[in-house]
C-alpha atoms as a PDB file:
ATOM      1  CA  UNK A   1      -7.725 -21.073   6.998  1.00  0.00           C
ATOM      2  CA  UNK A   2      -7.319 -24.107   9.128  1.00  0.00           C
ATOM      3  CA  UNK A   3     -10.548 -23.934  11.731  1.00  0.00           C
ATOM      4  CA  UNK A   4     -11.794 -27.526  10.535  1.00  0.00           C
ATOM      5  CA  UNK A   5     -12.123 -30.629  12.427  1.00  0.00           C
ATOM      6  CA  UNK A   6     -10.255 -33.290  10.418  1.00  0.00           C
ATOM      7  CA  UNK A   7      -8.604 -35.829  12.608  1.00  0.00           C
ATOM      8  CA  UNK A   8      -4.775 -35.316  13.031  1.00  0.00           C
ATOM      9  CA  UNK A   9      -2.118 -37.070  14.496  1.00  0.00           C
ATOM     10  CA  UNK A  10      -2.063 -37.087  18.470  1.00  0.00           C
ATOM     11  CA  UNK A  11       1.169 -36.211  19.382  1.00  0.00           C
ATOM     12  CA  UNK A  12       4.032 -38.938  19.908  1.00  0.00           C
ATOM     13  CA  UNK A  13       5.258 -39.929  23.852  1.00  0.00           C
ATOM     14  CA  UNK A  14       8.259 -37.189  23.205  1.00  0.00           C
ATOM     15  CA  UNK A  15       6.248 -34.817  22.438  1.00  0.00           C
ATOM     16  CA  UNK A  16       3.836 -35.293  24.938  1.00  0.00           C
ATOM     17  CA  UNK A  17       6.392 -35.107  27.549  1.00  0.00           C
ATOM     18  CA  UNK A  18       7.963 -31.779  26.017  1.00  0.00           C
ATOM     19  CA  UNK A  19       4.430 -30.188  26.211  1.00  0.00           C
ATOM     20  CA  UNK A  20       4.025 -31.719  30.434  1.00  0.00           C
ATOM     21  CA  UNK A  21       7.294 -30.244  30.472  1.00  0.00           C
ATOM     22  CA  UNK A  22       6.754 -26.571  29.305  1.00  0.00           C
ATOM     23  CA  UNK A  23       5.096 -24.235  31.278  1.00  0.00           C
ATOM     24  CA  UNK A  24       3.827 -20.878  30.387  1.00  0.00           C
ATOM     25  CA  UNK A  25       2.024 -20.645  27.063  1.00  0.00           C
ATOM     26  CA  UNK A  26       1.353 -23.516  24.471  1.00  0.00           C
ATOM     27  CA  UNK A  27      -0.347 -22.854  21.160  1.00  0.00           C
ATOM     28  CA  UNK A  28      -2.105 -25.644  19.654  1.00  0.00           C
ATOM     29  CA  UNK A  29      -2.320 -24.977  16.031  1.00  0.00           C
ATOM     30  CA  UNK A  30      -0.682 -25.299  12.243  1.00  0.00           C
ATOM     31  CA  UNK A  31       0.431 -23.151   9.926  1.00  0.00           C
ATOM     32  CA  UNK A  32      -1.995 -23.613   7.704  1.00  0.00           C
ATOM     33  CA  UNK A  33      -4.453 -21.698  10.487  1.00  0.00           C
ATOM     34  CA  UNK A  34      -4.071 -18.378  11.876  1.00  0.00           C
ATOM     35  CA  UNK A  35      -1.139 -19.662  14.356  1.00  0.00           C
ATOM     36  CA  UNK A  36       1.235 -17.399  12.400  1.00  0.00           C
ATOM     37  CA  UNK A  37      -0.753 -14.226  13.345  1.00  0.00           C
ATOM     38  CA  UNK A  38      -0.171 -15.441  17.031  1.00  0.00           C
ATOM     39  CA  UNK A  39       3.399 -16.406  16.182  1.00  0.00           C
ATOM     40  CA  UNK A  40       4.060 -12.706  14.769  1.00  0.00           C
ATOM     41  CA  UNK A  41       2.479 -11.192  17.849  1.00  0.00           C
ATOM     42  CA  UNK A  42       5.020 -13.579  20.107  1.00  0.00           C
ATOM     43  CA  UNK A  43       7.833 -12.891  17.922  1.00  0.00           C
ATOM     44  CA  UNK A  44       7.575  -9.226  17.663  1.00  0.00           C
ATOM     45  CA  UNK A  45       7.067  -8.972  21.778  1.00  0.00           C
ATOM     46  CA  UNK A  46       9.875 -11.395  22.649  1.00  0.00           C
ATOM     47  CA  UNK A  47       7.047 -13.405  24.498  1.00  0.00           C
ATOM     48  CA  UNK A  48       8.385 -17.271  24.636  1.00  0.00           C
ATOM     49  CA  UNK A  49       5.641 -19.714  23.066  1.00  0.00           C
ATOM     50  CA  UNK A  50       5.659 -23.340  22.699  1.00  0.00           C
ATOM     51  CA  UNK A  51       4.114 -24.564  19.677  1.00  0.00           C
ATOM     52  CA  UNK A  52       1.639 -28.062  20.312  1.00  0.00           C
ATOM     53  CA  UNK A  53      -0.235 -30.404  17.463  1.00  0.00           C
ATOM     54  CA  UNK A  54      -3.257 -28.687  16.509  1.00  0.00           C
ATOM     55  CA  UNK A  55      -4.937 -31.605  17.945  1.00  0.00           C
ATOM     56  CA  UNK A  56      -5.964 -32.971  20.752  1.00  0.00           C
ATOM     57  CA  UNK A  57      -6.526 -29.944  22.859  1.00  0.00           C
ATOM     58  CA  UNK A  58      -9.432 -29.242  24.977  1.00  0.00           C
ATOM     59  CA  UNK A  59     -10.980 -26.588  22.363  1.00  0.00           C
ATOM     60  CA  UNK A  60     -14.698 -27.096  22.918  1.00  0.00           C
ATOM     61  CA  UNK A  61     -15.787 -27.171  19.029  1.00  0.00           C
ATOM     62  CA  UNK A  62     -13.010 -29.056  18.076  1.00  0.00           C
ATOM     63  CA  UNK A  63     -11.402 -26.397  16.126  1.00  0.00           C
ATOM     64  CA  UNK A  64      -7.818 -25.165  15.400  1.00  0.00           C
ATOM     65  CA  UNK A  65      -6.193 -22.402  17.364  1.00  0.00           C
ATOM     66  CA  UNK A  66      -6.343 -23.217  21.363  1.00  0.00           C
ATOM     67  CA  UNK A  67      -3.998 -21.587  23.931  1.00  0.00           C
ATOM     68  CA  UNK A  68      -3.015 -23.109  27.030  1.00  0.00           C
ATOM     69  CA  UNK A  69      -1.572 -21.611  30.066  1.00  0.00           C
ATOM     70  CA  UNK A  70      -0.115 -21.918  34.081  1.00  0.00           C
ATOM     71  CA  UNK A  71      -2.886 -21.717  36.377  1.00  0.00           C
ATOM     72  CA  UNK A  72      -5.380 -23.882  33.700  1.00  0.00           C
ATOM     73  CA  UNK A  73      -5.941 -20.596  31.266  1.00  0.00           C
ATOM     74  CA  UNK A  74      -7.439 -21.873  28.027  1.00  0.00           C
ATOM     75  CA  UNK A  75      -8.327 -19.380  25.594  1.00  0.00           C
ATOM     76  CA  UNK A  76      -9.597 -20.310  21.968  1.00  0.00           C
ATOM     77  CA  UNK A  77     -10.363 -18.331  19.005  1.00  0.00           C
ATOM     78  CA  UNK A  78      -7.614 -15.765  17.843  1.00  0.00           C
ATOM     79  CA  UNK A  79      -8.825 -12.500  18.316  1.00  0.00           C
ATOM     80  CA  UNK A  80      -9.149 -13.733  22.555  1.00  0.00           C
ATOM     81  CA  UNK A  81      -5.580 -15.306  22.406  1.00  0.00           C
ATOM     82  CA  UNK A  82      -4.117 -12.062  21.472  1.00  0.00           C
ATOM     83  CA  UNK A  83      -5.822  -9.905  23.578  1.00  0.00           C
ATOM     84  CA  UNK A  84      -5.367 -12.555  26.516  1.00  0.00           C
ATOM     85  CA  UNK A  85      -1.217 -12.435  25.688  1.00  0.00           C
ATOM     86  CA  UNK A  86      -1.330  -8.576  25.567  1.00  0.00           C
ATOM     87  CA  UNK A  87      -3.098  -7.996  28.461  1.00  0.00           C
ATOM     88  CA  UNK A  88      -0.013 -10.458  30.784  1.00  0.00           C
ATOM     89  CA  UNK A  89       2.962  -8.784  28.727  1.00  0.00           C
ATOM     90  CA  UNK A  90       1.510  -5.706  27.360  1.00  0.00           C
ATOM     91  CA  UNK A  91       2.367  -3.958  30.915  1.00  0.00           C
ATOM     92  CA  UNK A  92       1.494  -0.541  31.212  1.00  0.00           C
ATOM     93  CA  UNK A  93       0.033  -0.274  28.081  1.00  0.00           C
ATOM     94  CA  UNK A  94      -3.389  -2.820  28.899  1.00  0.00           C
ATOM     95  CA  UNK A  95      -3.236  -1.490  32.855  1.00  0.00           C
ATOM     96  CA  UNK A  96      -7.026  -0.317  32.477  1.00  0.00           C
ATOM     97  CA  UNK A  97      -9.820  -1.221  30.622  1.00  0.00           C
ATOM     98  CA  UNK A  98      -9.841   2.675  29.003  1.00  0.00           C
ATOM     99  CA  UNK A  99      -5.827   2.007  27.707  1.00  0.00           C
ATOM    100  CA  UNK A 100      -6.988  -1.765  26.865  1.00  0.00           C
ATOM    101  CA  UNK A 101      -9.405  -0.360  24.600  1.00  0.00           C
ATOM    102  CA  UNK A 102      -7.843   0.987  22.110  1.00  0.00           C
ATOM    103  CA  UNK A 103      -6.069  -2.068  21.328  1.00  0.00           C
ATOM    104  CA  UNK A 104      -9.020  -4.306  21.746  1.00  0.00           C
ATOM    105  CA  UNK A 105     -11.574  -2.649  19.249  1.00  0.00           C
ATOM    106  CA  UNK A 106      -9.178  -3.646  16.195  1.00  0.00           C
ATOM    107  CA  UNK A 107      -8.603  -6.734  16.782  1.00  0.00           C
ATOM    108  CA  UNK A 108     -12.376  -7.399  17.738  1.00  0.00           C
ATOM    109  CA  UNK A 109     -13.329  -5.411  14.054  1.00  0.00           C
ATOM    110  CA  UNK A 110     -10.629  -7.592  11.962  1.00  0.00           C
ATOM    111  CA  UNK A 111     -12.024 -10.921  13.281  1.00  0.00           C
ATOM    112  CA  UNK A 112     -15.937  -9.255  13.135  1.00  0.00           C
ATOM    113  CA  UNK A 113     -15.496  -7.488   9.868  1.00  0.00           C
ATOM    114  CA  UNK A 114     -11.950  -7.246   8.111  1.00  0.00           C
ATOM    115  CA  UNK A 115     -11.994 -10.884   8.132  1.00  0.00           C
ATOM    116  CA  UNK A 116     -14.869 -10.957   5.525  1.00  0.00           C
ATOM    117  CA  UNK A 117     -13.746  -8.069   3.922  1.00  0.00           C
ATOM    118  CA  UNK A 118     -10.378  -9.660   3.311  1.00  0.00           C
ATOM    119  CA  UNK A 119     -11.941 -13.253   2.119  1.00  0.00           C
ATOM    120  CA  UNK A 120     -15.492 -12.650   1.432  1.00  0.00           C
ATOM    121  CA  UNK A 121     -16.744 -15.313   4.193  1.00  0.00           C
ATOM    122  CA  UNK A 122     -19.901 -14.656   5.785  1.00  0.00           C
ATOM    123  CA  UNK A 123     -21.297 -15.560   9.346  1.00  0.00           C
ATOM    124  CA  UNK A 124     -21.805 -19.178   9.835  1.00  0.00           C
ATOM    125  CA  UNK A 125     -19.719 -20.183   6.575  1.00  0.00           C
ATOM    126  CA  UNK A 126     -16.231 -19.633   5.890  1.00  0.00           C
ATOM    127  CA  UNK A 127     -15.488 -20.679   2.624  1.00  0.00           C
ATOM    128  CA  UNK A 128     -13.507 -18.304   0.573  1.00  0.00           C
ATOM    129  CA  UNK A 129     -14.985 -16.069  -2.103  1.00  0.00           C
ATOM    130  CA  UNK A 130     -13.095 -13.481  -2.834  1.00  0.00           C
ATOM    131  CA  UNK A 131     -11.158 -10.418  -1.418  1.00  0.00           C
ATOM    132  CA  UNK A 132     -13.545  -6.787  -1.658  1.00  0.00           C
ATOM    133  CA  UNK A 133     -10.644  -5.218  -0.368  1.00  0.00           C
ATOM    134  CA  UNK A 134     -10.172  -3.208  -3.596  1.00  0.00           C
ATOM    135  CA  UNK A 135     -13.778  -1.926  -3.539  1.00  0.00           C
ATOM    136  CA  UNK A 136     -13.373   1.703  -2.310  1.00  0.00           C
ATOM    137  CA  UNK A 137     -17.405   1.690  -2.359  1.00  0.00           C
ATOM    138  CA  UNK A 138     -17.592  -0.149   0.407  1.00  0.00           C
ATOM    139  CA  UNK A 139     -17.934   2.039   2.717  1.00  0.00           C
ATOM    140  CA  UNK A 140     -15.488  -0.164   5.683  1.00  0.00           C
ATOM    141  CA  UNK A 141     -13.164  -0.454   2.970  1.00  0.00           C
ATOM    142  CA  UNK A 142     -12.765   3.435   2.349  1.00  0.00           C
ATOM    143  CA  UNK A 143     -12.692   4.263   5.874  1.00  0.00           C
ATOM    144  CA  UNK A 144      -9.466   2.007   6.470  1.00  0.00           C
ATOM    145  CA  UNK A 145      -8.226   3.455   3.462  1.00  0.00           C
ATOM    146  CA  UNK A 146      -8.684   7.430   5.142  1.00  0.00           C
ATOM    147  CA  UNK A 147      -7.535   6.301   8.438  1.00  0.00           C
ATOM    148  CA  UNK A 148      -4.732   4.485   7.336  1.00  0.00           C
ATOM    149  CA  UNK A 149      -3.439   7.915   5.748  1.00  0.00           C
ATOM    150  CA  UNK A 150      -3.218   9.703   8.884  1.00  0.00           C
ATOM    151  CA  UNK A 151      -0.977   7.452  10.867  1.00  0.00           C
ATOM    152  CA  UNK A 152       2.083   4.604  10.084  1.00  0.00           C
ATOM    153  CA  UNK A 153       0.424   2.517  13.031  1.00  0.00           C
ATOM    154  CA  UNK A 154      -3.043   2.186  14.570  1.00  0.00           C
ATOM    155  CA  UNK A 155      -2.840   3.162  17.912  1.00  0.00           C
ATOM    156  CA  UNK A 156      -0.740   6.282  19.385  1.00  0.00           C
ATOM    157  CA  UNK A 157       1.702   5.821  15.518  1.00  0.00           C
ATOM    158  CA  UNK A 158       3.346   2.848  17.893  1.00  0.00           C
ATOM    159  CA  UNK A 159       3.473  -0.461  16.145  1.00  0.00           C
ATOM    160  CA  UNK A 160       1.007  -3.033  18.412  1.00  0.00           C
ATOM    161  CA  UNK A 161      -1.112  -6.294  18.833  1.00  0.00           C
ATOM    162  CA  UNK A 162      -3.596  -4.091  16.990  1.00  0.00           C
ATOM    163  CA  UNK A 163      -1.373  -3.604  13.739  1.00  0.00           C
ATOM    164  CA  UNK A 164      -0.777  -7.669  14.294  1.00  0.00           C
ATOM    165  CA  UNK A 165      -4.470  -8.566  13.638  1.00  0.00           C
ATOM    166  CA  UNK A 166      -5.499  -6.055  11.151  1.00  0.00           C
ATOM    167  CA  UNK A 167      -2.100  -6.312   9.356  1.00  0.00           C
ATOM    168  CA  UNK A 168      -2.396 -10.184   9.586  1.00  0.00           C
ATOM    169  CA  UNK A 169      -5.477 -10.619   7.619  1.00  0.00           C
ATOM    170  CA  UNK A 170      -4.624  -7.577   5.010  1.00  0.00           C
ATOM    171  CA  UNK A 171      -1.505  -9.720   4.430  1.00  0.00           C
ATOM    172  CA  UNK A 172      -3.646 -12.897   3.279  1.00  0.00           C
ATOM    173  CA  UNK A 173      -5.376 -11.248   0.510  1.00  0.00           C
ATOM    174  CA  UNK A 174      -1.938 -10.804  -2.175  1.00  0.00           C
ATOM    175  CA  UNK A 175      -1.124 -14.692  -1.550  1.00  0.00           C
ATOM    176  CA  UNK A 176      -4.701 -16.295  -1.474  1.00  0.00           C
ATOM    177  CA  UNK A 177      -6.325 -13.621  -4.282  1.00  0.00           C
ATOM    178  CA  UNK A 178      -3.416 -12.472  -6.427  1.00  0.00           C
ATOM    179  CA  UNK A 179      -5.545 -10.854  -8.979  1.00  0.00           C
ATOM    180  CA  UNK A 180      -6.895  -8.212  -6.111  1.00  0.00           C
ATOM    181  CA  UNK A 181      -5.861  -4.478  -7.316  1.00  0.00           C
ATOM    182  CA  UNK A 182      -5.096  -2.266  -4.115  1.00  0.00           C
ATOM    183  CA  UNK A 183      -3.555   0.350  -6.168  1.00  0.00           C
ATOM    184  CA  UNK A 184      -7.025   2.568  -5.654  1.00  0.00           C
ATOM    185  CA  UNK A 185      -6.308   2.176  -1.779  1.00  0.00           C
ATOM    186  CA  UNK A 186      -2.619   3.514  -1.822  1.00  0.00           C
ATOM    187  CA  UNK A 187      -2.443   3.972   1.976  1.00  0.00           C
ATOM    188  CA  UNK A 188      -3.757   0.505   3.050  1.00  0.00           C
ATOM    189  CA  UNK A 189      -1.151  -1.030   0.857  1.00  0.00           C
ATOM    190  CA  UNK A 190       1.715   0.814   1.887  1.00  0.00           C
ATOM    191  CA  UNK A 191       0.232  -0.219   4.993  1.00  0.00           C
ATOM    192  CA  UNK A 192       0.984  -4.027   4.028  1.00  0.00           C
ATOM    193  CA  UNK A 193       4.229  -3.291   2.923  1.00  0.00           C
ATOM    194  CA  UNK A 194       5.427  -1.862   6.416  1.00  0.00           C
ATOM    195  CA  UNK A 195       3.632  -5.285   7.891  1.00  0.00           C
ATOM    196  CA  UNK A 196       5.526  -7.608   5.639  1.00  0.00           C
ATOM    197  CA  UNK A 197       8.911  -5.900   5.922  1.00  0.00           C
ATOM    198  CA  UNK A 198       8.852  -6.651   9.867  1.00  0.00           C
ATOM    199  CA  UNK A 199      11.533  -9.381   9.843  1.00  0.00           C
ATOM    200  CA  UNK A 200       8.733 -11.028  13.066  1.00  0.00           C
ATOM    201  CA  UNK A 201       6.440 -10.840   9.998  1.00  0.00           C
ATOM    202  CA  UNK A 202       8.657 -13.237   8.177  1.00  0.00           C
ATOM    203  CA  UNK A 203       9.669 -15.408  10.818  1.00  0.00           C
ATOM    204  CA  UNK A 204       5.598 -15.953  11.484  1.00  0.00           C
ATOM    205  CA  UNK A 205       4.652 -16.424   8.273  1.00  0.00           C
ATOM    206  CA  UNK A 206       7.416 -17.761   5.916  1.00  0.00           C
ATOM    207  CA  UNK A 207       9.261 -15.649   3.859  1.00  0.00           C
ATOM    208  CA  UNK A 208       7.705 -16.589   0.650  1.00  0.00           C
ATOM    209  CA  UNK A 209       4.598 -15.097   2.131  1.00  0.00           C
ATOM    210  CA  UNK A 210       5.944 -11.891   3.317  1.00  0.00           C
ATOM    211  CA  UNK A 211       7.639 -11.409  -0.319  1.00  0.00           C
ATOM    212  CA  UNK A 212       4.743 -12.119  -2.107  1.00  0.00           C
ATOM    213  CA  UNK A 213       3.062  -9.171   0.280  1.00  0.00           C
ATOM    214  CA  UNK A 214       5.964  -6.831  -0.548  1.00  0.00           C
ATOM    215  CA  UNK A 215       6.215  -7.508  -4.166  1.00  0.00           C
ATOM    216  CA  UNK A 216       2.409  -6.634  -4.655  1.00  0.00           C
ATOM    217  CA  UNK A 217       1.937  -3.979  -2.474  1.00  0.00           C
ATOM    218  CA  UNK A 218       5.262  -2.506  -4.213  1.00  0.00           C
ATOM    219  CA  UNK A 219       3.429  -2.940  -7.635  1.00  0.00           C
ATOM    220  CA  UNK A 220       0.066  -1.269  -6.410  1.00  0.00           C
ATOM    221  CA  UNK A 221       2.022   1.665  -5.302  1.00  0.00           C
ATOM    222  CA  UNK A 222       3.764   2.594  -8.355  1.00  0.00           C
ATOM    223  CA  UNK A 223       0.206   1.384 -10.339  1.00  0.00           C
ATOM    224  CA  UNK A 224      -1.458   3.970  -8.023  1.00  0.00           C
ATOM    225  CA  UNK A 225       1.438   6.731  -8.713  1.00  0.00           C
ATOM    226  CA  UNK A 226       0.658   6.439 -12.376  1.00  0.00           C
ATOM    227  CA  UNK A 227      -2.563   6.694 -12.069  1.00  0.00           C
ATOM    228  CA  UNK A 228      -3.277   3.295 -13.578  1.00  0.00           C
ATOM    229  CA  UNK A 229      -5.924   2.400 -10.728  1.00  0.00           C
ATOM    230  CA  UNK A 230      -9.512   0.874 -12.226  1.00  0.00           C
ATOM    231  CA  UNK A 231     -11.429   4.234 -10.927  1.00  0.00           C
ATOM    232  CA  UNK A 232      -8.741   6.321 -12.743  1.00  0.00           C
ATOM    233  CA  UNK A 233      -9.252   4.095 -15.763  1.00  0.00           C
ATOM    234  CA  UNK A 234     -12.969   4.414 -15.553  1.00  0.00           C
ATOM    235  CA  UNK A 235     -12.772   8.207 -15.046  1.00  0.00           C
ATOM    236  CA  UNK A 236     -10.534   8.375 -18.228  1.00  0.00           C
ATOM    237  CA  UNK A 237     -12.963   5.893 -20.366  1.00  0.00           C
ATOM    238  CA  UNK A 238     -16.237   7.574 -19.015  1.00  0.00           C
ATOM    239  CA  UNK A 239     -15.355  11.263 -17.951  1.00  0.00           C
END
């Protein structure tokens, strides 16, 4: 998920110049890190972006994304990137710290929590396990699942920079675990579907990824409307 520190290529004198040339905000990263959750934000906000080589940037670990912007703004780590864009373009909406809030608590829990939900990484190492997204005992798991049933968005029903970084990281789990069931949690993955049917979605991610979202979260659906979900199997072997 692209936060490494192998070298790569410095950029050539052209694009060097492009980069000296562009003001407003640069994005070092790849898409093979969690640029295209930035990207989507960008995208769906019409907020212009200029994509750099991952590397070199002034990221003090060495690591994969960095933002850049006028006035020397650098801002690493993607849950702070998105929170830094939506609080210049997000207007009205991030005015206070009270109406900043209720953007800012989901997309600190999906980088805290959902993000080792989604790939089963824990503090300090990030290698991929396994999604326990399907595991309606865990108790995180469940209440997404309750809360997602209640609304089409996160925050006042209004698609946001919150739906971005919870959607982003629910949208990972179909393409890097396709064996993960969602069909018990019928909300969360009509949930994905509405993320990966944004056309910004697409643009940010490829659209092989976004289909791969739909075409699973489609089949989960009608799995769950048939009641062919593993509880409803084990309720029907077991009683």
């Amino acid at each position: 998920r692209g936060s490494g520190s192998s070298r790569e290529p410095r950029p050539n004198m052209t694009t060097a110049f492009l980069l000296a040339a562009a003001p407003g905000l640069v994005l070092h990263g790849t898409s093979g890190s969690r640029s295209p959750l930035v990207n989507w934000f960008t995208n769906e906000a019409k907020i212009p972006l200029t994509m750099a080589p991952p590397r070199p940037s002034n990221h003090p670990f060495g690591q994969v994304l960095f933002l850049t912007d006028d006035g020397g703004v650098e801002v690493f780590e993607s849950g702070a990137i998105l929170m830094y864009i939506a609080d210049k373009y997000g207007g009205d909406a991030f005015s206070t710290p009270e109406k900043r809030a209720k953007y800012a608590k989901w997309v600190v829990w999906s980088n805290a929590q959902l993000d080792g939900l989604c790939f089963g990484a824990v503090p300090g190492d990030h290698r991929v396990r396994g999604s326990s997204m399907g595991n309606t005992q865990i108790k995180a798991v469940a209440t997404l699942e309750e809360i997602l049933g209640k609304c089409e968005w996160l925050v006042d029903d209004q698609f946001s920079v919150a739906d971005v970084a919870v959607g982003a990281y629910l949208n990972y789990v179909p393409v890097f675990f396709p064996n993960t069931d969602l069909s018990v949690t019928p909300n969360t993955a009509a949930y994905m579907l509405r993320c990966a049917e944004r056309p910004a979605f697409a643009d940010a991610f490829g659209q092989g990824h976004a289909d791969t979202v739909k075409t699973k979260a489609q089949a989960w659906l009608a799995r769950g409307a048939k009641g062919g979900g593993p509880q409803e199997m084990m309720k029907k072997m077991f009683g």
